[in-house]
N, C-alpha and C. Protein backbone atom coordinates (compact mmCIF):
# COMPACT_ATOMS: atom_id res chain seq x y z
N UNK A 1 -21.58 -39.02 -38.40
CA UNK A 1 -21.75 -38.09 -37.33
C UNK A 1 -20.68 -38.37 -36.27
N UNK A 2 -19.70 -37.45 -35.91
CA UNK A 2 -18.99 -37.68 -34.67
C UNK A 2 -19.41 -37.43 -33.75
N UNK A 3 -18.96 -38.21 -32.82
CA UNK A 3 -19.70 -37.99 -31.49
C UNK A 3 -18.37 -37.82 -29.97
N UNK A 4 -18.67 -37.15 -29.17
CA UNK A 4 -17.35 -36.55 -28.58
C UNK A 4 -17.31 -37.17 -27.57
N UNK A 5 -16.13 -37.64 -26.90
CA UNK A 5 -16.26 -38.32 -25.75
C UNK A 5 -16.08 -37.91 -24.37
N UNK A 6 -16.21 -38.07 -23.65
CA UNK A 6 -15.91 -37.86 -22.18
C UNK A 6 -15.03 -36.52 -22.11
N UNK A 7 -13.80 -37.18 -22.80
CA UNK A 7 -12.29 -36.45 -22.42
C UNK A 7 -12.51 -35.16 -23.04
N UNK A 8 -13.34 -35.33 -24.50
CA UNK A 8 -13.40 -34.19 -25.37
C UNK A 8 -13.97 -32.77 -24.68
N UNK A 9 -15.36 -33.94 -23.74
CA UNK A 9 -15.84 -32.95 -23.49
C UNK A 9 -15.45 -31.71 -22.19
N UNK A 10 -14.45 -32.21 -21.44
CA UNK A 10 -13.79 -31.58 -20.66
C UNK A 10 -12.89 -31.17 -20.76
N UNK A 11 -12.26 -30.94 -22.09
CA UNK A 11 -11.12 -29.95 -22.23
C UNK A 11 -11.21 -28.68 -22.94
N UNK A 12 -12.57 -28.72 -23.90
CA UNK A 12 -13.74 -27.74 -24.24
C UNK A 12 -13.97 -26.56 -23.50
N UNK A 13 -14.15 -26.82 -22.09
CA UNK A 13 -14.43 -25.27 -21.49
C UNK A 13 -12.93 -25.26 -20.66
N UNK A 14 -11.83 -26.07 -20.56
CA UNK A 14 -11.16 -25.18 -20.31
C UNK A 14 -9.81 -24.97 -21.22
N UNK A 15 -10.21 -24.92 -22.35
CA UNK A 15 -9.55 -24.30 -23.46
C UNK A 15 -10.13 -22.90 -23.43
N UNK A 16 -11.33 -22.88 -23.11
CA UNK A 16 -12.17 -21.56 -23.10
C UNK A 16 -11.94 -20.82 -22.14
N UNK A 17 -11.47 -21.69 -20.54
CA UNK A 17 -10.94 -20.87 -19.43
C UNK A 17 -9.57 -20.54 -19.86
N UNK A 18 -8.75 -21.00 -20.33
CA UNK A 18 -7.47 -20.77 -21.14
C UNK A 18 -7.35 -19.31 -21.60
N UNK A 19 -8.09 -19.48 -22.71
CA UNK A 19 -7.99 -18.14 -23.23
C UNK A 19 -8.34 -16.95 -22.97
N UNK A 20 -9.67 -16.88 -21.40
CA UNK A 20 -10.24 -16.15 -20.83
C UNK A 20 -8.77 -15.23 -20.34
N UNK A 21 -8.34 -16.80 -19.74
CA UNK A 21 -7.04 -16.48 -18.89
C UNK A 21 -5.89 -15.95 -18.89
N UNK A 22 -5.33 -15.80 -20.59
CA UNK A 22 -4.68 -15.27 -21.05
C UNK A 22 -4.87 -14.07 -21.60
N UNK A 23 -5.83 -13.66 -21.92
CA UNK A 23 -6.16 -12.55 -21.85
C UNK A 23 -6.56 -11.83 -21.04
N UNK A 24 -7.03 -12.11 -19.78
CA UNK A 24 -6.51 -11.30 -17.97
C UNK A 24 -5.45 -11.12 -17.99
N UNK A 25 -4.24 -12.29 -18.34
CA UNK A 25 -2.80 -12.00 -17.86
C UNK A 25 -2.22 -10.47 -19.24
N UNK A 26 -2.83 -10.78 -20.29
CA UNK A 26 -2.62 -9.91 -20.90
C UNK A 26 -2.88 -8.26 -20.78
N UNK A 27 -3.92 -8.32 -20.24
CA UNK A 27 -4.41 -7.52 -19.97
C UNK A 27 -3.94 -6.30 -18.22
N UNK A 28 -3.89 -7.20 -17.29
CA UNK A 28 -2.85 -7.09 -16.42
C UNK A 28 -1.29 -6.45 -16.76
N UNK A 29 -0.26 -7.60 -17.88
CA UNK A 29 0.52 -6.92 -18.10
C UNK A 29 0.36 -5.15 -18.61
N UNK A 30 -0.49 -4.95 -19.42
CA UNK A 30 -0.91 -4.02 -20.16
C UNK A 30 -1.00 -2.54 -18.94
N UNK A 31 -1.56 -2.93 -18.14
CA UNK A 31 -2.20 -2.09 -16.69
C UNK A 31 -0.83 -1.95 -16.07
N UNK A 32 0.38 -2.74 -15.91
CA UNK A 32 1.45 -2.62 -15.37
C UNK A 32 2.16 -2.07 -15.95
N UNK A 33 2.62 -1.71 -17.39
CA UNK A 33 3.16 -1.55 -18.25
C UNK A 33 3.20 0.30 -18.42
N UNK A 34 1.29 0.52 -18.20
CA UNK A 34 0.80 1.64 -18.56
C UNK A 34 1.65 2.41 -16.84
N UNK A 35 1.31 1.94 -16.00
CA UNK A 35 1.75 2.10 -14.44
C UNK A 35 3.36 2.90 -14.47
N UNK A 36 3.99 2.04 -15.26
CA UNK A 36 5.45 1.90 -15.36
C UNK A 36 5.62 3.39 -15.91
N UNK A 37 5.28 3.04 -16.97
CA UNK A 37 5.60 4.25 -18.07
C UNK A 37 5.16 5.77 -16.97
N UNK A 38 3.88 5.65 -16.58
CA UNK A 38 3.60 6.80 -16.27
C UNK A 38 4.26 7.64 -14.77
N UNK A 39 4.60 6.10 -14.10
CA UNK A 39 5.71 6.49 -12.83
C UNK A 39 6.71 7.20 -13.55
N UNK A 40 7.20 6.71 -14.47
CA UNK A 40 8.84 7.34 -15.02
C UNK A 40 8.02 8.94 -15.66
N UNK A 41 7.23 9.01 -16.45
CA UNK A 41 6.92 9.88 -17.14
C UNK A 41 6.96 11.20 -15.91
N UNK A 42 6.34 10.82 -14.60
CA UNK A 42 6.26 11.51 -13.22
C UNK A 42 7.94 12.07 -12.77
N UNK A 43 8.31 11.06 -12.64
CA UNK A 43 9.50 11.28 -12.48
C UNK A 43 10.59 12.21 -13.10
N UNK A 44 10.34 11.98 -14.44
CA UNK A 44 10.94 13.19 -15.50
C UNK A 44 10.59 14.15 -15.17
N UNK A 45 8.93 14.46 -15.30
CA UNK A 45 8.83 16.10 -14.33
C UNK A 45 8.84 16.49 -13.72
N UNK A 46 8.68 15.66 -12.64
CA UNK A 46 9.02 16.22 -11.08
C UNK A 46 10.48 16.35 -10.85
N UNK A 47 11.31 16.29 -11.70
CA UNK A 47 12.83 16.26 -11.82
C UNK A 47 13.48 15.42 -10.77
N UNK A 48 12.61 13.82 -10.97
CA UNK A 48 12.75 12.98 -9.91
C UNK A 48 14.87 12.72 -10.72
N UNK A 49 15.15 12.91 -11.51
CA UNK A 49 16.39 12.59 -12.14
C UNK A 49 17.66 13.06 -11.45
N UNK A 50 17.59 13.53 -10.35
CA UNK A 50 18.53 14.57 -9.07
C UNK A 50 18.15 13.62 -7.66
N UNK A 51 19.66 13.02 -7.20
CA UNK A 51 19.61 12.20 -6.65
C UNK A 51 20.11 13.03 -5.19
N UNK A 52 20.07 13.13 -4.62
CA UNK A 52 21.15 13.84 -3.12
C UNK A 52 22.04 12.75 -2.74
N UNK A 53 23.37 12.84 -3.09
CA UNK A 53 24.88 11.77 -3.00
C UNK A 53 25.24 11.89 -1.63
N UNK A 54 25.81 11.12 -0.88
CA UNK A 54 26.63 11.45 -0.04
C UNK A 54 27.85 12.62 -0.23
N UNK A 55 28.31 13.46 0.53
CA UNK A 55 29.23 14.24 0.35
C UNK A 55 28.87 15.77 -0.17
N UNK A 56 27.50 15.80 -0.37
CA UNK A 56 26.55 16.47 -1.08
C UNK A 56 26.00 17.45 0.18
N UNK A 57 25.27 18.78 0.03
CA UNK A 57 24.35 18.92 1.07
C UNK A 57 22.93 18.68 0.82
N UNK A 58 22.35 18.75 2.13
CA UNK A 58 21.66 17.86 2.36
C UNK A 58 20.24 18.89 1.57
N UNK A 59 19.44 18.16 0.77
CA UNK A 59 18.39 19.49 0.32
C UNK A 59 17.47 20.22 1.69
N UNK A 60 17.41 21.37 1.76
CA UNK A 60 16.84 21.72 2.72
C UNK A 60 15.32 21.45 2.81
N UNK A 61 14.54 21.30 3.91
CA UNK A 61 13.46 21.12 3.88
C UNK A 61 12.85 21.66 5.27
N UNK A 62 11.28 21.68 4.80
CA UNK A 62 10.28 21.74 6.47
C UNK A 62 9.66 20.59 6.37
N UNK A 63 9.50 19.64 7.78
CA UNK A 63 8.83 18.94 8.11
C UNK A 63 7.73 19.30 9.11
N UNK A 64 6.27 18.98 9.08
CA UNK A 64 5.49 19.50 10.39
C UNK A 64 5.05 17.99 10.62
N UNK A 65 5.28 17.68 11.47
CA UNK A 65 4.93 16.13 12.33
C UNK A 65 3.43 16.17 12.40
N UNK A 66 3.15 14.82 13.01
CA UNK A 66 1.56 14.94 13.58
C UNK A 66 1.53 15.38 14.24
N UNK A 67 1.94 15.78 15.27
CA UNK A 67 1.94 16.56 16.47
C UNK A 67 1.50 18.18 16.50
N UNK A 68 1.55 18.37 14.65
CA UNK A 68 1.84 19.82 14.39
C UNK A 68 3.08 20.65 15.02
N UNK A 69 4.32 20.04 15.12
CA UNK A 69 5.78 20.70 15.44
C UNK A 69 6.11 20.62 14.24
N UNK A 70 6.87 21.94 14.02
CA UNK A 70 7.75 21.93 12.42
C UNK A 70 9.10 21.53 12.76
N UNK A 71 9.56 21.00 11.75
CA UNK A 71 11.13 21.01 11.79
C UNK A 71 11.92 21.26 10.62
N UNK A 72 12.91 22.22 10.88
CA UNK A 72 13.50 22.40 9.72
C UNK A 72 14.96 22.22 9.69
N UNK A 73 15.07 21.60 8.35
CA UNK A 73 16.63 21.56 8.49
C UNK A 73 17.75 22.28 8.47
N UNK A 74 17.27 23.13 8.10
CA UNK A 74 17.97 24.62 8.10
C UNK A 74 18.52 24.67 10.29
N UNK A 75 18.01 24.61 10.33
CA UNK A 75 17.62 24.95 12.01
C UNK A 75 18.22 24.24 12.96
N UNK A 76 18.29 22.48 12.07
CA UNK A 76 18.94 21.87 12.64
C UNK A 76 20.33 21.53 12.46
N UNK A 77 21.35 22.64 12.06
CA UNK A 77 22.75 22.18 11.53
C UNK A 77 23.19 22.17 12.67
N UNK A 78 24.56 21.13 12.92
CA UNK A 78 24.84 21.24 14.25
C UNK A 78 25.30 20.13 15.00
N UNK A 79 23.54 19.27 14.71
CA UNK A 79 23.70 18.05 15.02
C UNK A 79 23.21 16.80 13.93
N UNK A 80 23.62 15.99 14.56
CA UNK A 80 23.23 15.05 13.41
C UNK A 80 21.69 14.64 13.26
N UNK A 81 21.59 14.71 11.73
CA UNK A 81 19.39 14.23 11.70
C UNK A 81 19.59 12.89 10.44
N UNK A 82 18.90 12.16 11.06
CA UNK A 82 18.83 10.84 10.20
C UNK A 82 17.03 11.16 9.70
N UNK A 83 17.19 10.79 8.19
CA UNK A 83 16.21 11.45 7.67
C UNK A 83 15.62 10.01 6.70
N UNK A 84 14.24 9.45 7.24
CA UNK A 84 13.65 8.32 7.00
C UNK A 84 12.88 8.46 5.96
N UNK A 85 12.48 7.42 4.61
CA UNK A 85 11.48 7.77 4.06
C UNK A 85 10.27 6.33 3.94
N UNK A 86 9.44 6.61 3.99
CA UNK A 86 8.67 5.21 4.67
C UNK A 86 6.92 5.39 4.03
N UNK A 87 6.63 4.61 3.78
CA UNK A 87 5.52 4.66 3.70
C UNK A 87 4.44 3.12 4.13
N UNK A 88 3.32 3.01 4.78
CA UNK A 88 2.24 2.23 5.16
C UNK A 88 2.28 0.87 4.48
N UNK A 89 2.26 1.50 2.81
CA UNK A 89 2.09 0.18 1.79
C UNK A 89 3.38 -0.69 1.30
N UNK A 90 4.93 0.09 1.95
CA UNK A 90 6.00 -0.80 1.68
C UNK A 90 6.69 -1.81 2.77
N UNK A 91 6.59 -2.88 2.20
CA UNK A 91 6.86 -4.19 3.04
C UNK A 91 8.41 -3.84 3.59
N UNK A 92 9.50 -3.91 2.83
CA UNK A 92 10.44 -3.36 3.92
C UNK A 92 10.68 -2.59 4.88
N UNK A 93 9.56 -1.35 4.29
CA UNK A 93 10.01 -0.03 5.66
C UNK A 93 8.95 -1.25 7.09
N UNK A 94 8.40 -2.29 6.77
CA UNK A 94 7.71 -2.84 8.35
C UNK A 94 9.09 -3.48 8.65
N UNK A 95 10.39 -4.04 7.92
CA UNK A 95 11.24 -4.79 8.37
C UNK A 95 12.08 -4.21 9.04
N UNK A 96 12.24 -2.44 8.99
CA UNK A 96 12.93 -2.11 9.61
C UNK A 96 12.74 -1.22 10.59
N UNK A 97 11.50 -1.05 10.68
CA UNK A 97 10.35 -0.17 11.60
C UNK A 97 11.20 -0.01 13.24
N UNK A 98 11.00 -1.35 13.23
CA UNK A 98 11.41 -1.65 15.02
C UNK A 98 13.05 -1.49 15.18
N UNK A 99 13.97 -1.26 14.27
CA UNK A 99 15.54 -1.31 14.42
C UNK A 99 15.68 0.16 14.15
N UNK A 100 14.87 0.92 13.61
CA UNK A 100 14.89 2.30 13.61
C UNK A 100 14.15 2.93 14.83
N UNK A 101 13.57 2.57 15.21
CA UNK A 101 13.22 2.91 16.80
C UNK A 101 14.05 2.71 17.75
N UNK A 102 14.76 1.68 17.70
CA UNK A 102 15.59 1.09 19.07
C UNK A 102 16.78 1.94 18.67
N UNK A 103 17.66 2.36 17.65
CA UNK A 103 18.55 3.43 17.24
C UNK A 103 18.25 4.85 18.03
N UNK A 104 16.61 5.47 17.53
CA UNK A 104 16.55 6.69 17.88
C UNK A 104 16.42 6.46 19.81
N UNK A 105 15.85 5.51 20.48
CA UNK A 105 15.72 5.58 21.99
C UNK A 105 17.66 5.65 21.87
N UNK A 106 18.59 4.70 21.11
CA UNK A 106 20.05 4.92 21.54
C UNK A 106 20.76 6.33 21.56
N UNK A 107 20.27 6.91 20.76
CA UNK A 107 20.69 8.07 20.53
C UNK A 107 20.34 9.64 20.40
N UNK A 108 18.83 9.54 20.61
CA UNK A 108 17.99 11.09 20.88
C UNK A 108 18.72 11.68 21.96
N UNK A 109 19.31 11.32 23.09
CA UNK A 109 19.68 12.11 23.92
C UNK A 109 21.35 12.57 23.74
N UNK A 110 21.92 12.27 22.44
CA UNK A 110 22.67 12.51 22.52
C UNK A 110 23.10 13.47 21.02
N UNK A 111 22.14 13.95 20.64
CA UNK A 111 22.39 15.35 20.00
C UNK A 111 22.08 14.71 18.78
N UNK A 112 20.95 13.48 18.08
CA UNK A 112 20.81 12.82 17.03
C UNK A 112 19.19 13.01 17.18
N UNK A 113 18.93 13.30 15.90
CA UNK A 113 17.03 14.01 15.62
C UNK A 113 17.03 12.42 14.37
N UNK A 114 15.81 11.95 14.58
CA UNK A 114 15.45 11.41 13.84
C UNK A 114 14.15 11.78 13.11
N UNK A 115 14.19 11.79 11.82
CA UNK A 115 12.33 12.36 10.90
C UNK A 115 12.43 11.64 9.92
N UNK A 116 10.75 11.00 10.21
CA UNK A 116 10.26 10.08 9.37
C UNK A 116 9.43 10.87 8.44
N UNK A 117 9.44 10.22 7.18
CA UNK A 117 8.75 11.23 6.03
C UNK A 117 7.86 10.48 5.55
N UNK A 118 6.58 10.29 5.90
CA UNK A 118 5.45 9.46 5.01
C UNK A 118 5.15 9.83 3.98
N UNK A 119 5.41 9.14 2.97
CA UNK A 119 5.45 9.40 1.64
C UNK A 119 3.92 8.40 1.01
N UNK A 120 3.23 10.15 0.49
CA UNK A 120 1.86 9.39 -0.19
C UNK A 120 0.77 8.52 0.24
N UNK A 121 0.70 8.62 2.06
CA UNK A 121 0.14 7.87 2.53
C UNK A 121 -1.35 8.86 3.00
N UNK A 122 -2.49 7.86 4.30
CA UNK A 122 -3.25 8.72 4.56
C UNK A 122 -3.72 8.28 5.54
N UNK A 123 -4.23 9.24 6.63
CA UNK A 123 -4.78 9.20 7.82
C UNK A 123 -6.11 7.77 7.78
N UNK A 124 -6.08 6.72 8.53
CA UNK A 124 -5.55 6.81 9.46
C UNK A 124 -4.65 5.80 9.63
N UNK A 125 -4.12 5.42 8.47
CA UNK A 125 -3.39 4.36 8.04
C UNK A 125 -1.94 4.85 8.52
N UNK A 126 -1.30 5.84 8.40
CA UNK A 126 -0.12 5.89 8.86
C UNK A 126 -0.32 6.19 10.52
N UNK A 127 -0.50 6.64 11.21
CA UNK A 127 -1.46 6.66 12.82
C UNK A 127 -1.03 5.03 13.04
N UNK A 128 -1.73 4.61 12.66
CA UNK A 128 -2.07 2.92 13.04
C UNK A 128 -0.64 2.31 12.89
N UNK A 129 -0.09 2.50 11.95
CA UNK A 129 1.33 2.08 11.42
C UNK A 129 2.34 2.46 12.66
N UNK A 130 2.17 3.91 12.91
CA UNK A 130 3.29 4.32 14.13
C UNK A 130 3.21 3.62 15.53
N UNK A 131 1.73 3.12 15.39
CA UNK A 131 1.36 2.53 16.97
C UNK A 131 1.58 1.34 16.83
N UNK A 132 1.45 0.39 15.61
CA UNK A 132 1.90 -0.82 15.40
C UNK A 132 3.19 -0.51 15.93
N UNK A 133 4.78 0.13 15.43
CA UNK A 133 5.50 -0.18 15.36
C UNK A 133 6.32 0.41 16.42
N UNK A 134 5.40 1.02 17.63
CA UNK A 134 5.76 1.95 18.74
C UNK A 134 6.53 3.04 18.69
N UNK A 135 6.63 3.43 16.92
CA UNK A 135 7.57 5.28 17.20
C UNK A 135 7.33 5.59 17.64
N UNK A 136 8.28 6.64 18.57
CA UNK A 136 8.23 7.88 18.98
C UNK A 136 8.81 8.96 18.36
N UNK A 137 9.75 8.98 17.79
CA UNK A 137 10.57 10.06 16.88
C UNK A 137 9.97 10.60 16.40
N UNK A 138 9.99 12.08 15.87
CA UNK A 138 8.77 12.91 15.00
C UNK A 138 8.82 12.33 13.49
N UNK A 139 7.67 12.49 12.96
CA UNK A 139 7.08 11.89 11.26
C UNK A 139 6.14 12.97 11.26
N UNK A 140 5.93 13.23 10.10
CA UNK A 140 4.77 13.91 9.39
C UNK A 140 4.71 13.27 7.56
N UNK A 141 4.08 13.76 7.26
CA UNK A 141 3.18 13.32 5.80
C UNK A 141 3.95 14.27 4.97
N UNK A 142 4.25 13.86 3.59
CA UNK A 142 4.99 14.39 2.26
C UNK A 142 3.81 14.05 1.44
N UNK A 143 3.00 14.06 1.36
CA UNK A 143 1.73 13.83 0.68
C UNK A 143 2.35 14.41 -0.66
N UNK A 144 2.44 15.27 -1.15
CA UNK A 144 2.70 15.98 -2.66
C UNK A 144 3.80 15.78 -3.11
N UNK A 145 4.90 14.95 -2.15
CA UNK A 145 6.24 14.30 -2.64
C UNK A 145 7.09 15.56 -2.52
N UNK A 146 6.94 16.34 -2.22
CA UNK A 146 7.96 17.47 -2.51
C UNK A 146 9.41 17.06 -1.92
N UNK A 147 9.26 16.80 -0.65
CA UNK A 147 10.55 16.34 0.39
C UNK A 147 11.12 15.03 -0.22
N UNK A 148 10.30 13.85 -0.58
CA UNK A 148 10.68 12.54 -1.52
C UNK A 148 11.43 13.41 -2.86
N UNK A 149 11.15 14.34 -3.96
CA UNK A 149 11.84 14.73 -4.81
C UNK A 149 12.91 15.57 -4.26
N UNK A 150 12.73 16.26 -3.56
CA UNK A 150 14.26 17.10 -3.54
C UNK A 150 15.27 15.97 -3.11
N UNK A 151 15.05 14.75 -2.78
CA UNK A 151 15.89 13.81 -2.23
C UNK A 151 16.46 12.98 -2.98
N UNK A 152 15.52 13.02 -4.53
CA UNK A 152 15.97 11.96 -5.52
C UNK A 152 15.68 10.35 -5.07
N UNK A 153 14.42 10.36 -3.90
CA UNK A 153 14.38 9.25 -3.78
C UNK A 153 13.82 8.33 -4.86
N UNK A 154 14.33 6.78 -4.79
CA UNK A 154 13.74 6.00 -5.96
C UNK A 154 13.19 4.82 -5.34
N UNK A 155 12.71 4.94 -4.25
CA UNK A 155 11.91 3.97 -3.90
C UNK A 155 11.97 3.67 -2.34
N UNK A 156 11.53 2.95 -1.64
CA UNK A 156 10.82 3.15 -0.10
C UNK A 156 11.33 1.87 0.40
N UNK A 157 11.97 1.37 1.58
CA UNK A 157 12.63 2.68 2.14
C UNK A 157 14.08 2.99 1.93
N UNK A 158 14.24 4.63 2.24
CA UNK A 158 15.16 5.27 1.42
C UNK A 158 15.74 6.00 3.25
N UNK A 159 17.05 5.64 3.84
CA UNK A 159 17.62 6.36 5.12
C UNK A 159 18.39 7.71 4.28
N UNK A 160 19.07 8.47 4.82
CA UNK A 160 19.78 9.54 4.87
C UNK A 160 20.17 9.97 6.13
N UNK A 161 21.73 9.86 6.36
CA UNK A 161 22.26 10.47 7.64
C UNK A 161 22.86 11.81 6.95
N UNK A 162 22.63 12.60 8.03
CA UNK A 162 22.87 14.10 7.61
C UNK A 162 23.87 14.62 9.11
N UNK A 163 25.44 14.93 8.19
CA UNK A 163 26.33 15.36 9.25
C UNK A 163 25.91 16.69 10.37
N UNK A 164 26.38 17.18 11.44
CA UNK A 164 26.22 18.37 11.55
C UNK A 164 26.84 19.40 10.65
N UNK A 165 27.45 19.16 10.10
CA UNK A 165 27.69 20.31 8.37
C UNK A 165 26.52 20.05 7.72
N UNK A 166 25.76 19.71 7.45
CA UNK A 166 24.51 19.79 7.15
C UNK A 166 24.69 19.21 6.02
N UNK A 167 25.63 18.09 5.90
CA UNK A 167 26.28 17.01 4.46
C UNK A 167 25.84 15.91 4.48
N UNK A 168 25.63 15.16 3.70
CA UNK A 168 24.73 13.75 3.60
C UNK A 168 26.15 12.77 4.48
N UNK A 169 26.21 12.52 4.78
CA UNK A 169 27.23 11.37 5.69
C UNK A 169 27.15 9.73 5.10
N UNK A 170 25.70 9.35 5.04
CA UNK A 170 25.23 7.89 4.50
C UNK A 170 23.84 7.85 3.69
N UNK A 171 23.58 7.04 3.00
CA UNK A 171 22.39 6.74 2.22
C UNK A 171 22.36 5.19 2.31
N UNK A 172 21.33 4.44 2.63
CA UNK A 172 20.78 3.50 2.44
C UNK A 172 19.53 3.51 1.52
N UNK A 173 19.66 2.59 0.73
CA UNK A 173 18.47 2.28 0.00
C UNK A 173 18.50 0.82 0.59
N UNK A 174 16.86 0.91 0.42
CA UNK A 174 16.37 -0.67 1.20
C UNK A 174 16.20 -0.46 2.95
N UNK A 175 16.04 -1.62 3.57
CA UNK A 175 16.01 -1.37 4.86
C UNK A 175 17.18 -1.12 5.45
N UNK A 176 17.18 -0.81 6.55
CA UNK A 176 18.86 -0.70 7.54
C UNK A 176 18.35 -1.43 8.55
N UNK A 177 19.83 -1.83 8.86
CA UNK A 177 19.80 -2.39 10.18
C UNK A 177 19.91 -1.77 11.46
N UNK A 178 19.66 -2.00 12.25
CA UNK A 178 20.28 -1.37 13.91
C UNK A 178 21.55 -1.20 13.60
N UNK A 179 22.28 -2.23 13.41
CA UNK A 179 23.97 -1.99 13.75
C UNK A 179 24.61 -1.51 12.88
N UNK A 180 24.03 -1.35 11.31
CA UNK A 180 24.54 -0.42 10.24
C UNK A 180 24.54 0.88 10.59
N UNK A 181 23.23 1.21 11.03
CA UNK A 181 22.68 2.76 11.81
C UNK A 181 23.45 3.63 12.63
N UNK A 182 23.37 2.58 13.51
CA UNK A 182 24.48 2.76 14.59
C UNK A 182 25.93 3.08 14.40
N UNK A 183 26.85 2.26 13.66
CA UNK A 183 27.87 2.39 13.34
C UNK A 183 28.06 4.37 12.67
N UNK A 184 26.72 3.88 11.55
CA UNK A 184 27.01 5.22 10.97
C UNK A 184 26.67 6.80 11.18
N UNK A 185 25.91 6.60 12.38
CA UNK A 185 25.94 7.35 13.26
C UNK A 185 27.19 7.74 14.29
N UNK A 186 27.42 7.23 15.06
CA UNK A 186 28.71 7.20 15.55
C UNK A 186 30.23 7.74 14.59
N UNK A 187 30.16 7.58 13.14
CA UNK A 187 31.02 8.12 12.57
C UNK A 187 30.39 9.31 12.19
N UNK A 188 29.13 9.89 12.12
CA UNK A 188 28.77 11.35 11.32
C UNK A 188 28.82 12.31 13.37
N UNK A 189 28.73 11.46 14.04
CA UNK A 189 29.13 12.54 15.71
C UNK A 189 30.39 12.56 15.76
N UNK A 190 31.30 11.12 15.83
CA UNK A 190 32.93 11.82 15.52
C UNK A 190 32.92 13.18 14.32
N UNK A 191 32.52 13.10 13.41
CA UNK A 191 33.18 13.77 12.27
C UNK A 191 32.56 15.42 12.66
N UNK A 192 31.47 15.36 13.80
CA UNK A 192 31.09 17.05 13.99
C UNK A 192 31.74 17.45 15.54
């Protein structure tokens, strides 16, 4: 008769937590995998595959803020509109929250519109977000992505400076800085 010792007996259940465990992680991958596929699968039909380039014009759009003010870009050729895409649940758009504010106080009075586009988010989570991060510039909600697809955006956050020719001037993907902003602002007002 064998008889098991000490050591035996404590590596018993977690050989058993082991395999529990690997099959969560398996299972997980599986859930990420399915995620993946079906983002891209989205993407194909929403003809997320059309990117808006610099040098390009800019896709036209309506924005209606919280405020309920519309804005359209059509409306606004002329001057320059830096066009944000941001949403609640992405960790960079908080890194650049506060350097995109201190830009628009530099430059609203000087013929530069800034619009933030909440992408997929929901009351009262984006609210809370603007007061966290003290905007003032107008934002409204893209809830159905329409404004995120005509843009070809591929992920959050996504800038766009838009010349007064109503031409893409700059694109950032990822966060921006104040002094990137700035700079490239200052070259899309020389250039109108």
């Amino acid at each position: 008769m064998a008889q098991l010792t000490d050591t035996e007996d404590e590596t018993q259940p977690e050989t058993a937590e082991g395999s529990k465990g690997t099959g969560m992680t398996k299972y997980i991958i599986l859930v990420i995998a399915i995620g993946l596929v079906g983002l891209l699968a989205y993407g194909l039909i929403s003809g997320g595959d059309h990117r808006a380039e610099v040098g390009s014009p800019a896709p036209v759009f309506t924005l209606t803020d919280f405020d309920g003010n519309q804005y359209s870009l059509d409306e606004l050729r002329g001057q320059v509109v830096v066009v944000n895409f941001w949403a609640t649940w992405c960790v960079s758009c908080k890194e650049e929250a506060v350097d995109l504010e201190m830009v628009w106080r530099d430059y609203k009075d000087r013929g530069v519109l800034f619009l933030g586009v909440d992408y997929l988010d929901q009351e009262p989570l984006n609210f809370e977000y603007i007061e966290r991060y003290g905007i003032t510039y107008p934002n409204g909600q893209d809830v159905q992505g329409r404004i995120y697809n005509a843009y070809g955006v591929q992920g959050l956050p996504e800038t766009f400076i838009v010349g007064p020719d109503g031409k893409i001037t700059k694109l950032y993907v990822g966060p921006v800085t104040r002094q990137q902003l700035s700079n490239d602002i200052e070259k899309a007002l020389a250039s109108g």
